[in-house]
N, C-alpha and C. Protein backbone atom coordinates (compact mmCIF):
# COMPACT_ATOMS: atom_id res chain seq x y z
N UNK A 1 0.84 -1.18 0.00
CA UNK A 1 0.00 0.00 0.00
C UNK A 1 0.89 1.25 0.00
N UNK A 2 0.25 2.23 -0.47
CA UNK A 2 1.13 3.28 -0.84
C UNK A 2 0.89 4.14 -0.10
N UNK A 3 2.14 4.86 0.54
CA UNK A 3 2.01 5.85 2.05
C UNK A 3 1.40 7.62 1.48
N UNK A 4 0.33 7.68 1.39
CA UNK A 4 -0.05 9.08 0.80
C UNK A 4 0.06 10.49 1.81
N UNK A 5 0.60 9.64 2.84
CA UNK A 5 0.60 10.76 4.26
C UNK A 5 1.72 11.80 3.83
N UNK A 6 2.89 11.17 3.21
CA UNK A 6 3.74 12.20 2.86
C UNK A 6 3.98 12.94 1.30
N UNK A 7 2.69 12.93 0.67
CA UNK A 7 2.40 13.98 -0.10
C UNK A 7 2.41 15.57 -0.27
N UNK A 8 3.90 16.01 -0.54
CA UNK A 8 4.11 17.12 -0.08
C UNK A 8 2.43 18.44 -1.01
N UNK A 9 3.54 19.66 -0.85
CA UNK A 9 2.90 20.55 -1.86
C UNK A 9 2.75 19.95 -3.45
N UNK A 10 1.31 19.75 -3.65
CA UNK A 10 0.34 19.08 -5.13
C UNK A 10 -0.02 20.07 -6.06
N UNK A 11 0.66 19.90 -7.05
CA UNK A 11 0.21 20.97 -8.07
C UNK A 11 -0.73 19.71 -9.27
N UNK A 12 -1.71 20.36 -9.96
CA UNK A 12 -2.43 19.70 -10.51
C UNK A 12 -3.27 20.45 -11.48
N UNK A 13 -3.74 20.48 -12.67
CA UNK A 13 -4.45 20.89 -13.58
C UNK A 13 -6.26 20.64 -13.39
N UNK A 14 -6.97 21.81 -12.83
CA UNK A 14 -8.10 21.67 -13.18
C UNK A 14 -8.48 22.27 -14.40
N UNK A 15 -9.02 21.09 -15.08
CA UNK A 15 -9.94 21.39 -16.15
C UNK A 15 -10.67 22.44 -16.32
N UNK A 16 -12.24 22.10 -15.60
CA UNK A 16 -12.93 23.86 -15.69
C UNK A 16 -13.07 23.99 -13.96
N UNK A 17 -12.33 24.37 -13.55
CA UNK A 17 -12.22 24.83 -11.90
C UNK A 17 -12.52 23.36 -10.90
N UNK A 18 -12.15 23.91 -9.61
CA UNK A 18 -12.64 23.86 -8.61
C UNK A 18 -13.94 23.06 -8.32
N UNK A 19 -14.53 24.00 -8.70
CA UNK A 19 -16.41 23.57 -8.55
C UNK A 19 -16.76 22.29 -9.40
N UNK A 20 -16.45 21.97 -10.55
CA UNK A 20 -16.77 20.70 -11.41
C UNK A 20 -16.20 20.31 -10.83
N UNK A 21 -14.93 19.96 -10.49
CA UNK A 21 -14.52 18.80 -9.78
C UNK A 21 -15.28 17.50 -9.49
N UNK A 22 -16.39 17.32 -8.72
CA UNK A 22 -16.83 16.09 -8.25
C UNK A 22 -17.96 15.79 -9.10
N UNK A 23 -18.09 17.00 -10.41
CA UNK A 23 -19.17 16.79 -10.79
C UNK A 23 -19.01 15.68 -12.11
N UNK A 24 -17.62 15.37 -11.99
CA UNK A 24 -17.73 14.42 -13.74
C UNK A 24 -16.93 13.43 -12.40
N UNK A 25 -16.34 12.19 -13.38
CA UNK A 25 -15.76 11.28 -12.72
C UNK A 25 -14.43 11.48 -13.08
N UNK A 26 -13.67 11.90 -12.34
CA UNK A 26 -12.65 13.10 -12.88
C UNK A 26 -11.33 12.37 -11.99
N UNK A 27 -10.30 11.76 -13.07
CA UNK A 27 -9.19 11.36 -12.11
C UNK A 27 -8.26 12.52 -12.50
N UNK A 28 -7.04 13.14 -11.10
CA UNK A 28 -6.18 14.16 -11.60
C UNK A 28 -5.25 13.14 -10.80
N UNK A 29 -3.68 13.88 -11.25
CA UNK A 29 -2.74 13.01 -11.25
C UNK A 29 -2.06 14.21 -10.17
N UNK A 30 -1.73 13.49 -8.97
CA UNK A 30 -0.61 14.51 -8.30
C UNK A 30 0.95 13.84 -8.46
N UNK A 31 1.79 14.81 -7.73
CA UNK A 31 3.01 14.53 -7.84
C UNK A 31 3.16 14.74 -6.70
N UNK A 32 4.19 13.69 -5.69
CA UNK A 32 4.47 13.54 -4.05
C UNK A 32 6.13 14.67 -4.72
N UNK A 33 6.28 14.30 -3.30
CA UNK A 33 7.95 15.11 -3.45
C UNK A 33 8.64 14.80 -3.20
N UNK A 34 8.99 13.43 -4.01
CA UNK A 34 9.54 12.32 -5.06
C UNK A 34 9.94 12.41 -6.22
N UNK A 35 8.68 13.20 -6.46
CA UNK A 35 8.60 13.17 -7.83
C UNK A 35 7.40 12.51 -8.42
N UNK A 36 7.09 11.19 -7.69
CA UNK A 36 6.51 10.35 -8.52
C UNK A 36 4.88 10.42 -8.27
N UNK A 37 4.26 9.97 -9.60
CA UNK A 37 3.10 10.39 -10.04
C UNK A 37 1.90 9.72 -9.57
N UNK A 38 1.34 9.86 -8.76
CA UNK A 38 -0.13 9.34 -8.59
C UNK A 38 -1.36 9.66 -8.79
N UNK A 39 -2.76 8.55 -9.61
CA UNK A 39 -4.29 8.74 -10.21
C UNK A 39 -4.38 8.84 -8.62
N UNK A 40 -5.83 9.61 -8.94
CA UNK A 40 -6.64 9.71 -7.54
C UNK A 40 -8.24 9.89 -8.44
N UNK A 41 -8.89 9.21 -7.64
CA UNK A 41 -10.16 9.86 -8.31
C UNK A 41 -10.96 10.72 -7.39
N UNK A 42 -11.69 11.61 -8.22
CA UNK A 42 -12.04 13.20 -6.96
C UNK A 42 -13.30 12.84 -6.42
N UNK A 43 -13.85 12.10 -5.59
CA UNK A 43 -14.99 12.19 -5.20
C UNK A 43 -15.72 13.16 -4.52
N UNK A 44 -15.47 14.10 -3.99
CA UNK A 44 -16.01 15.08 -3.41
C UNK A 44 -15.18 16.38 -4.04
N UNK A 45 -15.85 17.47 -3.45
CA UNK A 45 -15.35 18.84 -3.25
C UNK A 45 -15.64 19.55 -1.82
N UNK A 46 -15.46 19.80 -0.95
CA UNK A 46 -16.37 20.71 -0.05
C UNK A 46 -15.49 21.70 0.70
N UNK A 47 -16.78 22.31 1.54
CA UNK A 47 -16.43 23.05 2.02
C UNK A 47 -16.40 23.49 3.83
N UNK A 48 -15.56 23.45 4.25
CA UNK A 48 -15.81 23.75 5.62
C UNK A 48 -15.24 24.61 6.09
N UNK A 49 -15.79 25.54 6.93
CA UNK A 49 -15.14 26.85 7.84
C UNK A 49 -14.62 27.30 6.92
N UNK A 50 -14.82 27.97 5.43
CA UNK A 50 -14.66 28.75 4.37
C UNK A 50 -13.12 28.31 3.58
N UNK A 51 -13.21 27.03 4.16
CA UNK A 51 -11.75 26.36 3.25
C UNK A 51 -12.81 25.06 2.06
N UNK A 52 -11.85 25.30 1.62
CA UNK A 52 -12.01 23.90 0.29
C UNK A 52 -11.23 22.60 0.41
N UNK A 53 -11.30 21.57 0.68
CA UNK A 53 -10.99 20.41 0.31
C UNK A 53 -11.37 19.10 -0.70
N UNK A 54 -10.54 18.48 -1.24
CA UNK A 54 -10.92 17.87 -1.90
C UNK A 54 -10.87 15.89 -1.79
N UNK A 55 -11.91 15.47 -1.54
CA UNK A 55 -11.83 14.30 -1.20
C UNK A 55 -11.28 13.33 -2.55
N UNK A 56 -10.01 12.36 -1.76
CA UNK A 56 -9.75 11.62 -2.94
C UNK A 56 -9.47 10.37 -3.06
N UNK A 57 -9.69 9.68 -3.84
CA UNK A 57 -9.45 7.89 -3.71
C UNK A 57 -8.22 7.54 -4.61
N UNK A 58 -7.54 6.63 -4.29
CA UNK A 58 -6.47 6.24 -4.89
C UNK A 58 -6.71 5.46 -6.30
N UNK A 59 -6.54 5.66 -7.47
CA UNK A 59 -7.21 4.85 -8.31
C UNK A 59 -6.16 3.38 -8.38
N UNK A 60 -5.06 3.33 -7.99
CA UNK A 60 -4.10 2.06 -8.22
C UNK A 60 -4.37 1.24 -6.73
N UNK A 61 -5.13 1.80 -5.77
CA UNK A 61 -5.16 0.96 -4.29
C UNK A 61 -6.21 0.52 -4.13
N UNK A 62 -5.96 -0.88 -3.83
CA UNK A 62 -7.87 -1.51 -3.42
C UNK A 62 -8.12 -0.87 -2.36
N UNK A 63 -8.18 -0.28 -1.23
CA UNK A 63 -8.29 0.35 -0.43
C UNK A 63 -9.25 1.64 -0.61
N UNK A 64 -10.72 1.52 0.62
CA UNK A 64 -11.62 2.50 0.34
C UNK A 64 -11.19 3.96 1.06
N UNK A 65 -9.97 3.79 1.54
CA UNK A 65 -9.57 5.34 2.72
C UNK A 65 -9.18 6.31 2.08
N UNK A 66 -9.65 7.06 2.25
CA UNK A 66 -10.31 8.09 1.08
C UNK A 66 -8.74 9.50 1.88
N UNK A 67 -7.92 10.12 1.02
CA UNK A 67 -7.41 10.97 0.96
C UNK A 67 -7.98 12.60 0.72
N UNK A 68 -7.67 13.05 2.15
CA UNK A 68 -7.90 14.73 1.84
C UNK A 68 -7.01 16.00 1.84
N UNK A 69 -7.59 16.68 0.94
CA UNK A 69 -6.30 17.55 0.59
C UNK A 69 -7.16 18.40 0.93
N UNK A 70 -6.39 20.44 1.05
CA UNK A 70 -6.88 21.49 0.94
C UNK A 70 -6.47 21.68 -0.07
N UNK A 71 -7.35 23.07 -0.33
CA UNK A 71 -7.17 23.82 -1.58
C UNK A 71 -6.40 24.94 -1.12
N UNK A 72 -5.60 25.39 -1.94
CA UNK A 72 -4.52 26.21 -1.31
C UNK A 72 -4.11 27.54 -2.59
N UNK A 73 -3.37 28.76 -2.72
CA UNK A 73 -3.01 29.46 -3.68
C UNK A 73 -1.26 28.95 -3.64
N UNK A 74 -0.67 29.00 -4.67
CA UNK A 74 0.56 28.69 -4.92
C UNK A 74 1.14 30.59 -4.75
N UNK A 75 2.89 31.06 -4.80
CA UNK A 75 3.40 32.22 -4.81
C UNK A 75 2.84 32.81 -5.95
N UNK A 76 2.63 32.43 -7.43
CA UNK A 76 2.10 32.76 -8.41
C UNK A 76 0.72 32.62 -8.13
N UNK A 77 -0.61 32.48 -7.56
CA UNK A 77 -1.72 32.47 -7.61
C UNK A 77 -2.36 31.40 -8.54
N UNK A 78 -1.49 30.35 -8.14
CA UNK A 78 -1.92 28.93 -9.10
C UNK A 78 -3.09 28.04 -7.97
N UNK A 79 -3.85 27.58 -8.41
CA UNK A 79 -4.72 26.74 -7.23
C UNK A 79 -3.70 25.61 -6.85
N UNK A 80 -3.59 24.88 -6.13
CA UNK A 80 -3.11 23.51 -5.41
C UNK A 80 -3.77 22.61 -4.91
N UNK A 81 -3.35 21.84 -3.88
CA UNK A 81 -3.73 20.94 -3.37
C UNK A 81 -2.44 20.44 -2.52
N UNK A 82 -2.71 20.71 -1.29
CA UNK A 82 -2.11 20.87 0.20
C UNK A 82 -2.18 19.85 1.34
N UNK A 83 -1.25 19.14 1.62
CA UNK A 83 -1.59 18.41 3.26
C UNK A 83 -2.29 19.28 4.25
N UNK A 84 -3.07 19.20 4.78
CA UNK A 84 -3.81 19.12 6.34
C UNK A 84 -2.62 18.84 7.07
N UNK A 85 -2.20 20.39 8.00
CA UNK A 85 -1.19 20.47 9.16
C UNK A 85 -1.64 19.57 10.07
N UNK A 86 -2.81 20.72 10.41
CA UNK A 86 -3.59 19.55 11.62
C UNK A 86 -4.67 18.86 11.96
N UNK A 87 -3.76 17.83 12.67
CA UNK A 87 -4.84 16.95 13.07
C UNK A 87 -6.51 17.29 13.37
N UNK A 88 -6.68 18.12 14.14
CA UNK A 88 -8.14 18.87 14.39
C UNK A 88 -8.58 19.72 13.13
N UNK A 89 -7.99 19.88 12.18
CA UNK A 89 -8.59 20.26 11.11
C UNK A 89 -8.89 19.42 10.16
N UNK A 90 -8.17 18.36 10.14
CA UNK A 90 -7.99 17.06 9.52
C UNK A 90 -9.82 16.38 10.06
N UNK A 91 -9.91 16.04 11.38
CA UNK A 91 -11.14 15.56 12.11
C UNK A 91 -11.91 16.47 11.40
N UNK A 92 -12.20 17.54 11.26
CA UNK A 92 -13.27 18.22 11.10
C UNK A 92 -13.63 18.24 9.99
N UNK A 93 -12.87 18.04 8.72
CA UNK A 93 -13.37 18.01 7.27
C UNK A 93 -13.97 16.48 6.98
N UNK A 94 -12.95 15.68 8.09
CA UNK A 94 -13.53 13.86 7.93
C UNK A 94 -14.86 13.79 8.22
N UNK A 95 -15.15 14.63 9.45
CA UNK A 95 -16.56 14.38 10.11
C UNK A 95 -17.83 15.25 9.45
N UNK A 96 -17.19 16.61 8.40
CA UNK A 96 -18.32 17.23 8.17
C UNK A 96 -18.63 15.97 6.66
N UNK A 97 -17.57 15.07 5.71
CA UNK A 97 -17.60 14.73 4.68
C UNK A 97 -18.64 13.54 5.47
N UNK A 98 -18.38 12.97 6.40
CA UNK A 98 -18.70 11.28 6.68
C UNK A 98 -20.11 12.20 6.94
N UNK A 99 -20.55 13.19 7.52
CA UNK A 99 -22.00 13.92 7.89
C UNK A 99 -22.83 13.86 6.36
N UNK A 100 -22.12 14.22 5.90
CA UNK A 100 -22.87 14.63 4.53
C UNK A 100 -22.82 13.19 3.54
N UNK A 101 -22.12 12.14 3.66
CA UNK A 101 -22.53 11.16 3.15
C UNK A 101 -22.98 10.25 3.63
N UNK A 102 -23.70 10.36 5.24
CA UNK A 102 -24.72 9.93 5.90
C UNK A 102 -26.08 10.29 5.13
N UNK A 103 -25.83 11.91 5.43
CA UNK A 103 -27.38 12.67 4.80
C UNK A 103 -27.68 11.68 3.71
N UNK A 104 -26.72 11.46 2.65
CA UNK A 104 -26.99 11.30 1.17
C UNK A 104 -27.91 10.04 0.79
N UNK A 105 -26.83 9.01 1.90
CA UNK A 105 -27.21 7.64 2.40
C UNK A 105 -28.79 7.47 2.46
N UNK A 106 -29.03 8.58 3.65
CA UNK A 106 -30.43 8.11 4.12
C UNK A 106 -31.98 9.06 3.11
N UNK A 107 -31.00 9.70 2.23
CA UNK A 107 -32.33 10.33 0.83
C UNK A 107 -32.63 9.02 0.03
């Protein structure tokens, strides 16, 4: 299994923004800081306490543990995709995502 914890600063190409993101079935490819290249597929987008994250699945790992990134500005004003410093911010995007795919569950 592949250690995604040390996924530094993710630069990545959105298509048409941000917002589509979760809306097609949309794999983007990051780069660790390694170098080396990993599919993810974007299942979510959201939003909590006026940050963006993006929920993501590994497309090469049988494994359902779903990877989250922030959305971040690069020195040039490029969008990204960022590790979660902390832990309590980390909990809080897990618990508002696992909230909202309860809701979804029970429609």
């Amino acid at each position: 299994m592949t250690d995604y914890e040390n996924l530094s600063t993710i630069q990545t190409i959105f298509g048409n923004g941000v917002q589509d993101m979760a809306e097609q079935d949309e794999v983007i490819t990051l780069i660790d800081e390694d170098g080396a290249e990993h599919d993810f597929n974007v299942i979510d987008v959201i939003e909590v306490e006026g940050s963006e994250y993006a929920i993501l699945l590994p497309v090469e790992d049988e494994s359902d543990e779903a990877v989250i990134l922030k959305f971040a500005n690069d020195e040039d004003g490029n969008e990204i995709l960022v590790d979660i410093e902390s832990d309590e911010e980390w909990e809080k995007v897990a618990d508002a995502w696992e909230e909202m795919v309860t809701k979804e569950d029970e429609e």
